[in-house]
Protein backbone atom coordinates (compact mmCIF):
# COMPACT_ATOMS: atom_id res chain seq x y z
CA UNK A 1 75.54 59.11 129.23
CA UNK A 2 71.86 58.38 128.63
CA UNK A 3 69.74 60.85 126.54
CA UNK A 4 67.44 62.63 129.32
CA UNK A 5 71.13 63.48 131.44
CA UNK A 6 72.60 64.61 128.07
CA UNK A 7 69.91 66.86 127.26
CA UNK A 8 69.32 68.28 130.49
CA UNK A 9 73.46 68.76 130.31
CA UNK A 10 73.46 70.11 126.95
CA UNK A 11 72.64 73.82 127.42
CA UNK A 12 75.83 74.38 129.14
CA UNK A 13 77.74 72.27 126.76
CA UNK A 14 76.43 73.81 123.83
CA UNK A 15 77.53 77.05 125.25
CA UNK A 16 81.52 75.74 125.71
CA UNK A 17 81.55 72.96 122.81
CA UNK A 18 82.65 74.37 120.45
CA UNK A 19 84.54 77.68 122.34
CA UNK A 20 88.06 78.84 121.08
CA UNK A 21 90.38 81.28 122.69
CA UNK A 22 89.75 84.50 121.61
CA UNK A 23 92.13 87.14 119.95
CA UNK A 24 92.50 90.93 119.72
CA UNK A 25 92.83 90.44 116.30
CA UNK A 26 89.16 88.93 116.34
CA UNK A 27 87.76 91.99 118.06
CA UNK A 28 89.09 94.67 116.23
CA UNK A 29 87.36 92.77 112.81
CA UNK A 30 84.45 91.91 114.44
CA UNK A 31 83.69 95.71 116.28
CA UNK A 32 84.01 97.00 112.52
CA UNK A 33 81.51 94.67 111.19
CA UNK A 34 78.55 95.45 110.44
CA UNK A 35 75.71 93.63 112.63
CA UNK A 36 72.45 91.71 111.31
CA UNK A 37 70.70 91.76 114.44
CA UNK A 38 69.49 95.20 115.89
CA UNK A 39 69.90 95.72 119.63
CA UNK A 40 67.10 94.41 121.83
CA UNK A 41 65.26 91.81 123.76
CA UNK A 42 64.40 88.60 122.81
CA UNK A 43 62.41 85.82 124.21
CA UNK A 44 63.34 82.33 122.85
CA UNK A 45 60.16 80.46 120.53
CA UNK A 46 61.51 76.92 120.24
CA UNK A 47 64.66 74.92 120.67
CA UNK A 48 65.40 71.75 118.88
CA UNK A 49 68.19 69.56 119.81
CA UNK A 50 68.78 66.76 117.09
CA UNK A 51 70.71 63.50 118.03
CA UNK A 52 71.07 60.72 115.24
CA UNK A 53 68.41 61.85 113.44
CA UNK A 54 66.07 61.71 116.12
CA UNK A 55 64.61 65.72 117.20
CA UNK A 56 64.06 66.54 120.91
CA UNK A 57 61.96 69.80 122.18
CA UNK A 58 64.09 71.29 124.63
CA UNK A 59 62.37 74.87 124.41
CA UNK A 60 62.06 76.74 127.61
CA UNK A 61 61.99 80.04 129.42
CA UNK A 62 64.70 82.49 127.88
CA UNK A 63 65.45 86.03 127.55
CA UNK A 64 68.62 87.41 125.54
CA UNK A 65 69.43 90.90 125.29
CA UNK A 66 72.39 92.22 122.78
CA UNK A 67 73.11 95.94 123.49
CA UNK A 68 76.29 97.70 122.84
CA UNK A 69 78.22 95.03 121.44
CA UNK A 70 77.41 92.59 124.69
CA UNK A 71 74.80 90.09 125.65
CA UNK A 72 72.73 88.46 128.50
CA UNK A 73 70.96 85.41 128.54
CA UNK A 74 69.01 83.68 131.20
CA UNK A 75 66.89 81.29 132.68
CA UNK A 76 65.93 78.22 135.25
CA UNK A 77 66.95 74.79 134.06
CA UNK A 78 64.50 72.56 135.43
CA UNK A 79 65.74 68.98 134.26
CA UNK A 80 68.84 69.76 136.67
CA UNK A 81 67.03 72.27 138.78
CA UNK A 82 69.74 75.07 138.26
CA UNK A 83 69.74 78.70 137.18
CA UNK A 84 71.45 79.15 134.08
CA UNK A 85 73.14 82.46 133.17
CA UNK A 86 75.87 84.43 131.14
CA UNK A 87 76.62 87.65 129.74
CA UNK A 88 80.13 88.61 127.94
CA UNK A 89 80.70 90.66 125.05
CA UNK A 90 78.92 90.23 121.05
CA UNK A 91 80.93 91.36 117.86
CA UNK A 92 80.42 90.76 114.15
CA UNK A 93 82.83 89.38 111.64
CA UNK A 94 81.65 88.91 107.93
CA UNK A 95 77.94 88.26 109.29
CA UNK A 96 79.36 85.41 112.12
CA UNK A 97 78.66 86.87 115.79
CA UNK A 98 80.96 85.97 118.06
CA UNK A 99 79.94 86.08 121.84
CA UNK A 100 82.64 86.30 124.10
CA UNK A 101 81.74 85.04 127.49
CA UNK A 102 82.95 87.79 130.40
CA UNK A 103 80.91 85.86 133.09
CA UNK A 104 77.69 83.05 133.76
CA UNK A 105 76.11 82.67 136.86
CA UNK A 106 78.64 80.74 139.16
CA UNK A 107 82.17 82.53 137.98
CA UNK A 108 83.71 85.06 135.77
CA UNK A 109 85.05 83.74 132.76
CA UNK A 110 87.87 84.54 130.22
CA UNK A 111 89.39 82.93 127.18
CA UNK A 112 86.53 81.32 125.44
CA UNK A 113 84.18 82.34 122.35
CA UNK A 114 81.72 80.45 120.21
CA UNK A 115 80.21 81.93 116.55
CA UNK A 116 77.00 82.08 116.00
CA UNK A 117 74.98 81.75 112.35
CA UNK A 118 72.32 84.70 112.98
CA UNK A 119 69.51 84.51 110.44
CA UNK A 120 66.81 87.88 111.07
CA UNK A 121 63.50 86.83 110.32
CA UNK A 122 60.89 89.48 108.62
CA UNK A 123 59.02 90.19 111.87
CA UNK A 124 62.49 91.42 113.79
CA UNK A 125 63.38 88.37 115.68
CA UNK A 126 65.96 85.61 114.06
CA UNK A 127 67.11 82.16 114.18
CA UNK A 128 70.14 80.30 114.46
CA UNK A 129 71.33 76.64 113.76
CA UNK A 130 74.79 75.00 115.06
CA UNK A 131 75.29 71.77 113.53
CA UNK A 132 77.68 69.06 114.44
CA UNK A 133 77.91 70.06 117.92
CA UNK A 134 79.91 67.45 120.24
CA UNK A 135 79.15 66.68 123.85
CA UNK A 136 81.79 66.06 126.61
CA UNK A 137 81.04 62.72 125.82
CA UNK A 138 81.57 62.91 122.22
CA UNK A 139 78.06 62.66 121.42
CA UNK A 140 77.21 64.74 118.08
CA UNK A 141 74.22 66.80 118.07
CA UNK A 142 72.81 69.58 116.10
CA UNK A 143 70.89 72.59 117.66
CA UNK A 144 68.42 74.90 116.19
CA UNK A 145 66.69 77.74 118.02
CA UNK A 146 64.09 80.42 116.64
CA UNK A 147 63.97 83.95 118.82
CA UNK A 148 61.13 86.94 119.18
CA UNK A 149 61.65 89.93 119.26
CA UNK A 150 60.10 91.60 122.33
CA UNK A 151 61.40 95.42 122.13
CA UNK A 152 64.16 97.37 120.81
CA UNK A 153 63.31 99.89 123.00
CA UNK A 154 66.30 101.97 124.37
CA UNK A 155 67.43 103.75 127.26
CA UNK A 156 70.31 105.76 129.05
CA UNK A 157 70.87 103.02 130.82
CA UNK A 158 71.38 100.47 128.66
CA UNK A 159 74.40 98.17 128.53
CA UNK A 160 76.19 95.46 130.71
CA UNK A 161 77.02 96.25 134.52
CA UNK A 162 78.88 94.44 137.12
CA UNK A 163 77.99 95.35 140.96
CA UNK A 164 81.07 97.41 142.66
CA UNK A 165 79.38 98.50 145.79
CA UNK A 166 76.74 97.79 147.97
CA UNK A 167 75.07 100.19 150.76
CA UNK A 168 72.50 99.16 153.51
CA UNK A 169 71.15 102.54 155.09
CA UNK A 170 73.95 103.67 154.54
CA UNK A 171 76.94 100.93 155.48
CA UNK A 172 78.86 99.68 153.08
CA UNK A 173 77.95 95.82 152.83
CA UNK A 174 81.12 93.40 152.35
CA UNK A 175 80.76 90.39 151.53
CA UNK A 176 80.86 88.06 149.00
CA UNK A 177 77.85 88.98 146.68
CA UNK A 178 78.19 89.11 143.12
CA UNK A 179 75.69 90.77 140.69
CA UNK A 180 75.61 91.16 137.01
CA UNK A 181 72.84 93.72 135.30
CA UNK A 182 71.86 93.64 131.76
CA UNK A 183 69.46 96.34 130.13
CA UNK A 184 68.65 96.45 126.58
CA UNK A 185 65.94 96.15 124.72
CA UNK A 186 63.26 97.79 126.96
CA UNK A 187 64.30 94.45 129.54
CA UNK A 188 66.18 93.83 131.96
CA UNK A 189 68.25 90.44 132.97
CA UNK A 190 70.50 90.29 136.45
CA UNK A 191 71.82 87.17 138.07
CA UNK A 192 73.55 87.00 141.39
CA UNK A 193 76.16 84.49 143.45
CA UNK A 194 76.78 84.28 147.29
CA UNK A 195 77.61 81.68 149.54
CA UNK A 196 75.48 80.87 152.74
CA UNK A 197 77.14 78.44 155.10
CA UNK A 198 79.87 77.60 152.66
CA UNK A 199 76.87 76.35 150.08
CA UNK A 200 76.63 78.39 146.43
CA UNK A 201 73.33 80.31 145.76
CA UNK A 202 72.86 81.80 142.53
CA UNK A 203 69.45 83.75 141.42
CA UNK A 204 68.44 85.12 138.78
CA UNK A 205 65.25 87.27 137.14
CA UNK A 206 64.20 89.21 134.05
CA UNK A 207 61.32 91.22 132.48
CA UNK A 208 60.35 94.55 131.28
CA UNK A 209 61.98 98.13 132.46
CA UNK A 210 59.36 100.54 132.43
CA UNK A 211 61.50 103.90 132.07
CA UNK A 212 59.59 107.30 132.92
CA UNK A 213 61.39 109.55 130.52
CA UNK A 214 60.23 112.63 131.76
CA UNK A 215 62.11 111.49 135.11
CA UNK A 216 65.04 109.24 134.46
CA UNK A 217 65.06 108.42 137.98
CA UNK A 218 61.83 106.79 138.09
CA UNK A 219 61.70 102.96 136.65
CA UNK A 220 59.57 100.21 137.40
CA UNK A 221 60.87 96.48 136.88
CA UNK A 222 58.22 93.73 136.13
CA UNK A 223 59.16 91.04 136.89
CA UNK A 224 58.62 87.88 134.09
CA UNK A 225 60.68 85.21 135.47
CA UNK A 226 63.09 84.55 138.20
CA UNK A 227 64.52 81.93 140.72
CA UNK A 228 62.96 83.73 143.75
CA UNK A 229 59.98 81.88 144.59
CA UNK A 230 56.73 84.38 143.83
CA UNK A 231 59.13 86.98 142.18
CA UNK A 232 57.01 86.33 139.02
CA UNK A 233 54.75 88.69 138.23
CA UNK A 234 55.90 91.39 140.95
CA UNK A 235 56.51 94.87 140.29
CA UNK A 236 59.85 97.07 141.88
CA UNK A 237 60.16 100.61 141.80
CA UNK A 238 63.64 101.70 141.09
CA UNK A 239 65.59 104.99 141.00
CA UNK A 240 68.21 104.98 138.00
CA UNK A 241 71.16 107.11 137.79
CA UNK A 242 74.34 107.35 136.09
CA UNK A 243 76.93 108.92 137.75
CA UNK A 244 79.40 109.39 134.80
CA UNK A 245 78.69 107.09 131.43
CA UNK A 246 80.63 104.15 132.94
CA UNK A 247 79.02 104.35 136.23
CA UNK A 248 75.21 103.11 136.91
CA UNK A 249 73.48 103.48 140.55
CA UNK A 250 70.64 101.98 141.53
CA UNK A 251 68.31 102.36 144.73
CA UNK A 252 65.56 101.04 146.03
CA UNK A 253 63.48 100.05 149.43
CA UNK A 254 62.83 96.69 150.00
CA UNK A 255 61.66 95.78 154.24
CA UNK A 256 61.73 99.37 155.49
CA UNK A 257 65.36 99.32 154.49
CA UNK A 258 67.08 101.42 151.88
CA UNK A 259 69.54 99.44 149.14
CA UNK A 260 72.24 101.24 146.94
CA UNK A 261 73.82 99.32 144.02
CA UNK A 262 76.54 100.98 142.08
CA UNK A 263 77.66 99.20 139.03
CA UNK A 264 80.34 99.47 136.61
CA UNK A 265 80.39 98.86 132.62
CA UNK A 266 81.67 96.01 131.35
């Protein structure tokens, strides 16, 4: 494999290289550990990938949100013009988190975790270094990524959703859409799978939640980044619910037509 396909492979290798199957055993430690990282968003500064000696700038467009013990991360891969997303579940043990992978943007997923070496920095955000990293094609590398803190803002609606319903003015939709939501942080990340004509699509977007406190129901997303072409930048008003504490709806207009997402915590 030649160095510009490695690279633009290595995100989702670094992200499986070195995963193990996880225990109970693990979680139970880890959920009574005490966390270096407070809750929020963060948008990624700088990634370094080294290879022989030799550093590469691989530093893009990221957001990461840890709330509740899980985590969200996403954004568009453009040396293999992909969206890249996951979300799963984040747990300490001895000052090692371990993210536990629940889901990324083209399946669910089960059985894998990877430990990460959190450092906080002074000004809230924090970096992290993975050395001796190996490729699928047994290439050794060594990553290092710094992180900023946008917000620890929080919310009633914070924490990791998966989409259990859709309604259309007011018919059920079934199909074969699949949406995960992240909030955290004073940000939102969601990413979403369907087929058309037997081909995969998968979107995603993040930003800022603007939450009216006064009026729960009334939140504005702002757009920052996303697949859809001209999402960027664009503003959605949203109504926000919860139904019970394990149970988040979500409605909005979009074309004269009126959309209701309910999720459920994962």
């Amino acid at each position: 494999m030649n160095k510009k396909l490695f690279l633009s492979c290595l995100v989702v290798i670094s992200l499986v290289g070195c995963s193990e199957k996880s225990s109970d055993k693990t979680l139970s430690t880890a959920a009574n550990s005490q966390p270096r990282l407070e809750d929020g968003a963060y948008l990624l500064n700088s990634a370094v990938v080294t290879i022989e000696g030799i550093p590469t700038d691989v530093s893009r467009d990221q957001l990461k949100i840890y709330s509740q013990q899980r985590f969200a991360y996403a954004f568009y891969n453009h040396s293999t013009g992909k969206v890249d997303a996951g979300a799963g579940k984040a747990v300490w043990n001895d000052g090692v988190l371990t993210e536990i992978p629940l889901v990324n943007h083209a399946q669910d997923l089960s059985g894998l975790s990877f430990n990460l070496d959190i450092r906080p920095n002074e000004d809230g955000g924090f970096s992290q270094a993975i050395k001796n990293m190996r490729s699928e094609d047994g290439v050794l590398y060594d990553l290092e990524e710094t992180w900023a803190q946008q917000s620890k803002l929080s919310t009633p609606f914070d924490g990791l959703w998966k989409l259990f319903a859709r309604v259309v003015d007011g018919t059920p939709i079934e199909n074969d859409f699949a949406e995960t939501k992240m909030i955290g942080g004073g940000h939102f990340i969601w990413f979403h799978r369907y087929f058309s004509k037997s081909t995969p699509v998968m979107h995603f977007g993040y930003g800022e939640l603007s939450a009216d406190m006064n009026n729960r129901l009334a939140t504005i997303e702002n757009t920052s980044q996303s697949s859809y072409p001209n999402a960027a930048g664009q503003s959605k008003a949203l109504q926000l619910s919860l139904v019970d504490k394990d149970t988040l709806q979500q409605s909005f207009t979009e074309n004269g037509a009126v959309y209701i997402y309910t999720y459920h915590r994962m």
